[in-house]
PDB file of N, CA and C in Angstrom:
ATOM      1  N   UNK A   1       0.852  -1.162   0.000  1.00  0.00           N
ATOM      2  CA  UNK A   1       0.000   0.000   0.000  1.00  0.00           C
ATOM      3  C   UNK A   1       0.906   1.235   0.000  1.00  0.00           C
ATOM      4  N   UNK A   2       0.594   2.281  -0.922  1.00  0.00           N
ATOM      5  CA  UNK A   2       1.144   3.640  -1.161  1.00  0.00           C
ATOM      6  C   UNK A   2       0.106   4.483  -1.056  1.00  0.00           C
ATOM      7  N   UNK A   3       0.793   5.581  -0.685  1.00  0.00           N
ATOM      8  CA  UNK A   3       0.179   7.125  -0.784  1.00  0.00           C
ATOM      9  C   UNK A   3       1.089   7.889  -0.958  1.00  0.00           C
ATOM     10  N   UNK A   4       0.614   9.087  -1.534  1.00  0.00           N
ATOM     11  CA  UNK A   4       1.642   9.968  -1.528  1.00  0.00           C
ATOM     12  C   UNK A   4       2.506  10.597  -0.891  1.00  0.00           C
ATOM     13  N   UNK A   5       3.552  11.392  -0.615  1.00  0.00           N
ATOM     14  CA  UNK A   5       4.203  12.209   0.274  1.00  0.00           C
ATOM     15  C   UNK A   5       3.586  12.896   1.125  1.00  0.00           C
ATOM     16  N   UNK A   6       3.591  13.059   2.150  1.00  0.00           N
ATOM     17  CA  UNK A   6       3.043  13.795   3.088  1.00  0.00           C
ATOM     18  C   UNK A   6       3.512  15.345   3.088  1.00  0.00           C
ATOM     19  N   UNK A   7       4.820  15.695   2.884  1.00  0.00           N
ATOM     20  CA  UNK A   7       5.354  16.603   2.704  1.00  0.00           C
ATOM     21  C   UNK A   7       5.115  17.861   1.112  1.00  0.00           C
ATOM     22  N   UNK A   8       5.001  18.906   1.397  1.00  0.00           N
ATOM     23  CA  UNK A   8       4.579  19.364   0.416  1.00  0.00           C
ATOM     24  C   UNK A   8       5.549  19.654  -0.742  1.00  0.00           C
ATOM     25  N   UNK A   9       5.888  19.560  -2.077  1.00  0.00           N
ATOM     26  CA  UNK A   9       6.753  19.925  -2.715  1.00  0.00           C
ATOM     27  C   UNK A   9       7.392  21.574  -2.687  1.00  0.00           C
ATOM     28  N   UNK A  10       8.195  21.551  -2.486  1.00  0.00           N
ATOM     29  CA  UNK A  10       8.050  23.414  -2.698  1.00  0.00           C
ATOM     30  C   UNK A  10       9.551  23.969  -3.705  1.00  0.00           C
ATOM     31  N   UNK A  11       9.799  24.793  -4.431  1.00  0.00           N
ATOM     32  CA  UNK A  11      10.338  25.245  -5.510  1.00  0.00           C
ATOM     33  C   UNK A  11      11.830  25.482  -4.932  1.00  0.00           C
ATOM     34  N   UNK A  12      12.643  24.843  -5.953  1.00  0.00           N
ATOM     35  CA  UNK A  12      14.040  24.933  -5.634  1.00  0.00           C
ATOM     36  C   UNK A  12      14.270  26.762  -4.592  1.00  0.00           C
ATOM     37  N   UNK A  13      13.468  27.791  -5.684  1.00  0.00           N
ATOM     38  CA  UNK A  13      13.673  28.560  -5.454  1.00  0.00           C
ATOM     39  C   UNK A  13      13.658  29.726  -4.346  1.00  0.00           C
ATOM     40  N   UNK A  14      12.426  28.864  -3.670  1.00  0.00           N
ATOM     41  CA  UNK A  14      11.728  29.287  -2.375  1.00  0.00           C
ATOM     42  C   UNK A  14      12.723  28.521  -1.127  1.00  0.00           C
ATOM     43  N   UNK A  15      13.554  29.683  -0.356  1.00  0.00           N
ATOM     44  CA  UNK A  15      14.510  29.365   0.045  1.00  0.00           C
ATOM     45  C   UNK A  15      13.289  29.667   1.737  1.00  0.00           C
ATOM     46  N   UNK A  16      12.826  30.185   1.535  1.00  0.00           N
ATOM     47  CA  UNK A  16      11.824  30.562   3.066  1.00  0.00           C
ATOM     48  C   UNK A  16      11.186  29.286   3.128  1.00  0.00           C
ATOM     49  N   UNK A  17      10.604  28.935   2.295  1.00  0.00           N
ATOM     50  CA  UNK A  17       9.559  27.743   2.167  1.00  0.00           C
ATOM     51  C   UNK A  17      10.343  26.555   2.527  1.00  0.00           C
ATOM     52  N   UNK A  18      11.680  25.921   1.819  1.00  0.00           N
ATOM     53  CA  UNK A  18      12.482  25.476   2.050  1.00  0.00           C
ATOM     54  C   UNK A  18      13.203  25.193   3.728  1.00  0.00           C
ATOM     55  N   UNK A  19      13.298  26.526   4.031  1.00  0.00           N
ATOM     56  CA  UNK A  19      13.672  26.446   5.692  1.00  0.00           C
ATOM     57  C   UNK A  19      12.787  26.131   6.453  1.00  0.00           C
ATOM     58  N   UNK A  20      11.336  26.480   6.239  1.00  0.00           N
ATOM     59  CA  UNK A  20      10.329  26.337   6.931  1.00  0.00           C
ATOM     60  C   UNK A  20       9.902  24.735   7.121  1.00  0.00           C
ATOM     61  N   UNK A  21       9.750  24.133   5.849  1.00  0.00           N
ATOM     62  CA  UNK A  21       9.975  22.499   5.894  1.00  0.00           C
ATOM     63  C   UNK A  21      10.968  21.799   6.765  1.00  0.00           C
ATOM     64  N   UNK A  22      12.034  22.123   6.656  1.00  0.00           N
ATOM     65  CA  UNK A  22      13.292  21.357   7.012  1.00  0.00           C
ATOM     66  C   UNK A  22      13.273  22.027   8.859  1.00  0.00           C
ATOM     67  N   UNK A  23      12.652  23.138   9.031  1.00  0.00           N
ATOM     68  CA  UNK A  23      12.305  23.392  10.745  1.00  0.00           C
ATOM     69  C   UNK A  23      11.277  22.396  11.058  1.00  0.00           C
ATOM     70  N   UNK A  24       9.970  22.324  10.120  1.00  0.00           N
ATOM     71  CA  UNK A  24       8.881  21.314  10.712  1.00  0.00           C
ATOM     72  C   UNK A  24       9.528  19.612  10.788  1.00  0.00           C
ATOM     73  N   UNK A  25      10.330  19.442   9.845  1.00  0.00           N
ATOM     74  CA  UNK A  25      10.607  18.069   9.892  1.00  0.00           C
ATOM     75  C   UNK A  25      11.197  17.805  11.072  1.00  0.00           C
ATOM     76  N   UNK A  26      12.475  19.069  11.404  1.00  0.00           N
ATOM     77  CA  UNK A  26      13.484  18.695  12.589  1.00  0.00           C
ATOM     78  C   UNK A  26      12.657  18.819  13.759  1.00  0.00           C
ATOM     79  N   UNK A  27      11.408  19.481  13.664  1.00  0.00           N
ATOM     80  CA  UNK A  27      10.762  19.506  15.213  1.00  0.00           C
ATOM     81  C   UNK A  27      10.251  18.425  15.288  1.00  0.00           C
ATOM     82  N   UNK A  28       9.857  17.289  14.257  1.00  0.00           N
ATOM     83  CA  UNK A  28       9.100  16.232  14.621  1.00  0.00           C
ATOM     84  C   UNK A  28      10.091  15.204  14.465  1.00  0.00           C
ATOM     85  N   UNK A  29      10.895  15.092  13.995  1.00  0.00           N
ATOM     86  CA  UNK A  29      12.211  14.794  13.936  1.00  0.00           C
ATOM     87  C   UNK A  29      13.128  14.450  15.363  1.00  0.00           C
ATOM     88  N   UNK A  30      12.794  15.954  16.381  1.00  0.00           N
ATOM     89  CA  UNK A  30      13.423  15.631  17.247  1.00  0.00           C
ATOM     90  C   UNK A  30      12.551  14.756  18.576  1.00  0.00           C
ATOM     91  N   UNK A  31      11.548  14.592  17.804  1.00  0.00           N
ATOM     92  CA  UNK A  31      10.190  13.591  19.065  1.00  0.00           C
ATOM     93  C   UNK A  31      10.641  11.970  19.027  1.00  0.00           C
ATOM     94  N   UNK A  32      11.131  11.761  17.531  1.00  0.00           N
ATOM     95  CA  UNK A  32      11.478  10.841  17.361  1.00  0.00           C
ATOM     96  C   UNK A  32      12.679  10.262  16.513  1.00  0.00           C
ATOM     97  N   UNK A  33      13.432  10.409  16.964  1.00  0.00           N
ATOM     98  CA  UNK A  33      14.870  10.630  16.093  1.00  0.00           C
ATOM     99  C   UNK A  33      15.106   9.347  15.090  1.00  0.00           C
ATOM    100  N   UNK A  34      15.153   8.608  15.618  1.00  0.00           N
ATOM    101  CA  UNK A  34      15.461   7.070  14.686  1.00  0.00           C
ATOM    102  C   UNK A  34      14.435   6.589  14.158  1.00  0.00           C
ATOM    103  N   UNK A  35      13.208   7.197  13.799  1.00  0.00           N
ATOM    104  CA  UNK A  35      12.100   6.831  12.919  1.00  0.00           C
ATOM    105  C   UNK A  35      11.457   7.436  12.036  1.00  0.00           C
ATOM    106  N   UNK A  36      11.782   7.578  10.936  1.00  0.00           N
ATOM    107  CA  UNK A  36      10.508   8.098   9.702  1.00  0.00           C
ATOM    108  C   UNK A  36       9.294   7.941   9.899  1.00  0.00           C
ATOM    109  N   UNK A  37       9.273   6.586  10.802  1.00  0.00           N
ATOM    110  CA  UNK A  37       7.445   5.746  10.812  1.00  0.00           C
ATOM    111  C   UNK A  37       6.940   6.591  11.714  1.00  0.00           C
ATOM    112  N   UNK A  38       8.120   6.652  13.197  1.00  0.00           N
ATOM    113  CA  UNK A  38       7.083   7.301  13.826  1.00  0.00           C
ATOM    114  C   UNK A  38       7.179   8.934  14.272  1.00  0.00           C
ATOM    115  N   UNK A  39       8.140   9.369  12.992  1.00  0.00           N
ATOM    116  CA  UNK A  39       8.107  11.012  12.957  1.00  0.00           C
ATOM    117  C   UNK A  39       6.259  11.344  12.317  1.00  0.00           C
ATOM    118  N   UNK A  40       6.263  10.460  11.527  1.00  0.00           N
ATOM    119  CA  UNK A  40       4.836  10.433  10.449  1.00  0.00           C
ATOM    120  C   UNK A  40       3.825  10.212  11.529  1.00  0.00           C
ATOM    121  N   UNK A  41       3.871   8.831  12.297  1.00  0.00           N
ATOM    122  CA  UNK A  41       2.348   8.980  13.245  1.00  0.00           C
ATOM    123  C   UNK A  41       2.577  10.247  14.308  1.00  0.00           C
ATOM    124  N   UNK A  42       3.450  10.899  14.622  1.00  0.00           N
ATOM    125  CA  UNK A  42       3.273  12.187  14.974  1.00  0.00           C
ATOM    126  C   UNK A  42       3.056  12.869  14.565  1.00  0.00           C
ATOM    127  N   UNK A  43       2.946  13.484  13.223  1.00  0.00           N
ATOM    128  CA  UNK A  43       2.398  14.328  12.484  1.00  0.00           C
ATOM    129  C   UNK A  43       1.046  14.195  12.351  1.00  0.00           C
ATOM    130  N   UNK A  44       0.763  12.706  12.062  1.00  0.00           N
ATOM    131  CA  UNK A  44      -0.624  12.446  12.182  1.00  0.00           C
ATOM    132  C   UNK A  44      -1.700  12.734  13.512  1.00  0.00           C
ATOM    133  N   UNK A  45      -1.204  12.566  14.249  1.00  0.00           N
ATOM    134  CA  UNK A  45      -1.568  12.315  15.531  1.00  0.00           C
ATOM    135  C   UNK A  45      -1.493  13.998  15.825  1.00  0.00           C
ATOM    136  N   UNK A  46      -1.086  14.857  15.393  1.00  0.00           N
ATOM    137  CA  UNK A  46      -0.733  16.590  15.930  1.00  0.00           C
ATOM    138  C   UNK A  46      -1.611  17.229  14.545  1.00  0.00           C
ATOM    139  N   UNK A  47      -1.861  16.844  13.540  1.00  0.00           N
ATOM    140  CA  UNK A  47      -3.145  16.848  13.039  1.00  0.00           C
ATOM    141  C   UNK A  47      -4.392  16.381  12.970  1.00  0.00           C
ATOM    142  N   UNK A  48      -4.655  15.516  13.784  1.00  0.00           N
ATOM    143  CA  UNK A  48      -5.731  14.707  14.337  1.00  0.00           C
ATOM    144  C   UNK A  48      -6.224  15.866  15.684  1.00  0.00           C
ATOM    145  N   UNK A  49      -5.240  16.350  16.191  1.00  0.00           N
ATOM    146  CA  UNK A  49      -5.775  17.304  17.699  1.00  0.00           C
ATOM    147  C   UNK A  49      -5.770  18.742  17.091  1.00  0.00           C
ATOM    148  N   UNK A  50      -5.513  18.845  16.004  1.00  0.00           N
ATOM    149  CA  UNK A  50      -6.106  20.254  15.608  1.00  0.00           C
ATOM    150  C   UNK A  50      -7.250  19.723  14.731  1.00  0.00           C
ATOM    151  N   UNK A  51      -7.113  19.123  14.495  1.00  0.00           N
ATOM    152  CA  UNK A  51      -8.891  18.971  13.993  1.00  0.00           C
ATOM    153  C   UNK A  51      -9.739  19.170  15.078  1.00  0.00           C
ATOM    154  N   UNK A  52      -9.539  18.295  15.912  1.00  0.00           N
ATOM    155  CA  UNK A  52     -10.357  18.620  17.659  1.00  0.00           C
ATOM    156  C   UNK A  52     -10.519  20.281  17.702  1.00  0.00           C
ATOM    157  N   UNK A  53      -9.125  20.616  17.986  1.00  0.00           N
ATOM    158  CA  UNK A  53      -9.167  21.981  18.528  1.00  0.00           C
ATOM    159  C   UNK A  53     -10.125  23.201  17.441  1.00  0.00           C
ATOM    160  N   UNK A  54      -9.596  22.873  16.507  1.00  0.00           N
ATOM    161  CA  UNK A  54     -10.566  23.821  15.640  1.00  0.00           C
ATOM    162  C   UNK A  54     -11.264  23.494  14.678  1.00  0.00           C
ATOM    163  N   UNK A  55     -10.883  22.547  13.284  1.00  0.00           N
ATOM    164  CA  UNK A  55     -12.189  22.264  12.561  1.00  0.00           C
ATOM    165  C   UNK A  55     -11.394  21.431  11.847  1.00  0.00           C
ATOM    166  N   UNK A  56     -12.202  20.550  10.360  1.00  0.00           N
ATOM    167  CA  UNK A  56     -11.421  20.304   9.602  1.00  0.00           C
ATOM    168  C   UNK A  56     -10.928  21.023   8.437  1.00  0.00           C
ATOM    169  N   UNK A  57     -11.609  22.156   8.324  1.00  0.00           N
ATOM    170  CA  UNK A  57     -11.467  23.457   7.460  1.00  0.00           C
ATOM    171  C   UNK A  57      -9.830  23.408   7.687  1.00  0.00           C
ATOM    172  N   UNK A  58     -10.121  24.324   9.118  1.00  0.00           N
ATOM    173  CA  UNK A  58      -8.562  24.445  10.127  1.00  0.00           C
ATOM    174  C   UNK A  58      -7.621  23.791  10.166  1.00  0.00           C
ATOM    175  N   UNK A  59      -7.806  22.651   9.997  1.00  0.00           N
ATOM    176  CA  UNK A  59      -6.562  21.773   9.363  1.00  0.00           C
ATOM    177  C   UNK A  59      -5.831  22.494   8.425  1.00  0.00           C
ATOM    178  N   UNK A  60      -6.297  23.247   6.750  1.00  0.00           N
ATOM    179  CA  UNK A  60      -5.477  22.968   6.181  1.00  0.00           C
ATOM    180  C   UNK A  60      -4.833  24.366   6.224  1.00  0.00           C
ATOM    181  N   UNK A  61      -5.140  25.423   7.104  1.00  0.00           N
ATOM    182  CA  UNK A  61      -3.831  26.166   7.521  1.00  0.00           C
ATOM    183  C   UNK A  61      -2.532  25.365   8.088  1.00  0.00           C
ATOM    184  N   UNK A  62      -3.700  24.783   8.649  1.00  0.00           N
ATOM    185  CA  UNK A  62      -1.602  24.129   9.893  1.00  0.00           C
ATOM    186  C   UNK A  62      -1.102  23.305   8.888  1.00  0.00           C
ATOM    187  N   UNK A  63      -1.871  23.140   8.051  1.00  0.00           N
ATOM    188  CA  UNK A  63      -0.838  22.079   6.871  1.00  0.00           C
ATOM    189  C   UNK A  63      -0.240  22.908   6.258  1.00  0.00           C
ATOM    190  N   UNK A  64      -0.694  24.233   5.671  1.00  0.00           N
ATOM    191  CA  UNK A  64       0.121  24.716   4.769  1.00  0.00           C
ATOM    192  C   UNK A  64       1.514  25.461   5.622  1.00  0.00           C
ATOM    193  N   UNK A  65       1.501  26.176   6.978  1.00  0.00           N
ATOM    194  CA  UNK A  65       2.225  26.446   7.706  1.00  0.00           C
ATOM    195  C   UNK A  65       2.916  25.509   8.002  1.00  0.00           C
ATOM    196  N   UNK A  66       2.862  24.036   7.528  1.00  0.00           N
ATOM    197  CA  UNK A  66       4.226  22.893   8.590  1.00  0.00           C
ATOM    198  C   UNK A  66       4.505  22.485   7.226  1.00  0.00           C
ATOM    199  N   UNK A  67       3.913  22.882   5.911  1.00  0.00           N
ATOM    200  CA  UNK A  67       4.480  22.472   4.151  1.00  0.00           C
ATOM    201  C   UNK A  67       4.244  20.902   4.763  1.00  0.00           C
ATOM    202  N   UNK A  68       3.305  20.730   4.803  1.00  0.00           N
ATOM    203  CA  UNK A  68       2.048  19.443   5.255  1.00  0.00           C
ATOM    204  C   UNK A  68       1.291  18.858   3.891  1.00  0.00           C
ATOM    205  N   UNK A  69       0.926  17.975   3.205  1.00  0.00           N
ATOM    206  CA  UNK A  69       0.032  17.525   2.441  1.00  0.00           C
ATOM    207  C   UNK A  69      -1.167  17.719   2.469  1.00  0.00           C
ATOM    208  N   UNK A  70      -2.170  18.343   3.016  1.00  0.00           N
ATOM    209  CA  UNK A  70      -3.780  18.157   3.686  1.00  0.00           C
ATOM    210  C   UNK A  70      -4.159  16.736   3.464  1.00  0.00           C
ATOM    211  N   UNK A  71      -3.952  17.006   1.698  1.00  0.00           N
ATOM    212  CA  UNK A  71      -4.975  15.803   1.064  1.00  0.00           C
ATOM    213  C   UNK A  71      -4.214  14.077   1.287  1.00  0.00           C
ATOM    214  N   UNK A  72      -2.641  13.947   1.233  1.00  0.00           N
ATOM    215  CA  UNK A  72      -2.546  13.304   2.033  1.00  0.00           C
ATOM    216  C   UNK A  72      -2.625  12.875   3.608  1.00  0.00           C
ATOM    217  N   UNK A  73      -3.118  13.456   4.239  1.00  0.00           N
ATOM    218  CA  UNK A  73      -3.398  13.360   5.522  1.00  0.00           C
ATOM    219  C   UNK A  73      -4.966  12.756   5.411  1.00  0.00           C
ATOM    220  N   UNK A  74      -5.367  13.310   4.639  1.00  0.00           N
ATOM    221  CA  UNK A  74      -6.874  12.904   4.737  1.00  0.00           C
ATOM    222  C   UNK A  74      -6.791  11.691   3.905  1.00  0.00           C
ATOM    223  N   UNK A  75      -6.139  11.071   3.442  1.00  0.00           N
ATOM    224  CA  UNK A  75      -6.114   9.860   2.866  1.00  0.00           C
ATOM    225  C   UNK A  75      -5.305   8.744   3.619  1.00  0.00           C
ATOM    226  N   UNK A  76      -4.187   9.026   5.027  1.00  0.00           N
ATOM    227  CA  UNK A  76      -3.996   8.223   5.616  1.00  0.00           C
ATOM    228  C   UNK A  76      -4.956   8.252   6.430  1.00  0.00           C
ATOM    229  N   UNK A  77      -5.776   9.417   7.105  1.00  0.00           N
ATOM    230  CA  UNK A  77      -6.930   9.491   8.160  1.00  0.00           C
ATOM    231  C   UNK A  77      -8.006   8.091   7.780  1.00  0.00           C
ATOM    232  N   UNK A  78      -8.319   7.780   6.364  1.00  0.00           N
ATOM    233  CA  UNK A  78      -9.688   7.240   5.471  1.00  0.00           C
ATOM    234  C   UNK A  78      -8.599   5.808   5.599  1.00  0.00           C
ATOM    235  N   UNK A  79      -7.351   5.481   5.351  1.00  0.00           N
ATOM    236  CA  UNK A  79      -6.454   4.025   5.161  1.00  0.00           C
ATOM    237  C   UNK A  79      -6.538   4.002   6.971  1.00  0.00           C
ATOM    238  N   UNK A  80      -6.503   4.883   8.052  1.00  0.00           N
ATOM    239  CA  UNK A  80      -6.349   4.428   9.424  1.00  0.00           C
ATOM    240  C   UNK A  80      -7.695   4.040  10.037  1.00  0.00           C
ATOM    241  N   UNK A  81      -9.209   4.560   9.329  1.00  0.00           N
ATOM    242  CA  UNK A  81     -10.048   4.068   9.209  1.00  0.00           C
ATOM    243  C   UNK A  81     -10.732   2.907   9.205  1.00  0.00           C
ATOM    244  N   UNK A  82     -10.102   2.418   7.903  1.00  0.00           N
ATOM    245  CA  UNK A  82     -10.261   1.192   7.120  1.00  0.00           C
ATOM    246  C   UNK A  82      -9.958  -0.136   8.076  1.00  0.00           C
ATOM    247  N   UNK A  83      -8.768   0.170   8.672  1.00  0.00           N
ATOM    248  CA  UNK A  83      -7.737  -0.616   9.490  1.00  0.00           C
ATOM    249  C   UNK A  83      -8.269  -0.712  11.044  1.00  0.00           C
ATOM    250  N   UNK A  84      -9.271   0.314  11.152  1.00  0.00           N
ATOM    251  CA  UNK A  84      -9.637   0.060  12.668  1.00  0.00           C
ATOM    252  C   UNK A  84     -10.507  -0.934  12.720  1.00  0.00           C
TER     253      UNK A  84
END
């Protein structure tokens, strides 16, 4: 099973956008250092409680502020679903 990147693509050129990614990764990064798997269910799991906190609209600010996927998120949310 695949899905897409969670991470958003952003332009060689966009050097802000660029830093801003590589800060969100290292903050989730530093929750869990020796795991990709479970840098990802933290991401999931810290978009799962802003849905709580504010909506699912609201989600896709904090996605675009952490250079987040939305639409992949909402497609592991529908595969973590499936699985419960």
């Amino acid at each position: 099973m695949s899905t897409e990147s969670i991470w958003m693509s952003v332009p060689k050129g966009d050097l802000d956008r660029m830093q801003n990614q590589e800060t969100t990764r290292s903050r989730f990064k530093q929750k869990a250092p020796l795991s990709d798997h479970l840098s990802m269910v933290l991401i999931f799991d810290a978009w799962k409680e802003q849905m709580r906190q504010v909506s699912f609209k609201g989600t896709l600010g904090w996605c675009t502020q952490n250079c987040l996927q939305h639409r992949a998120l909402i497609m592991a949310r529908d595969i973590y679903q499936q699985l419960k």
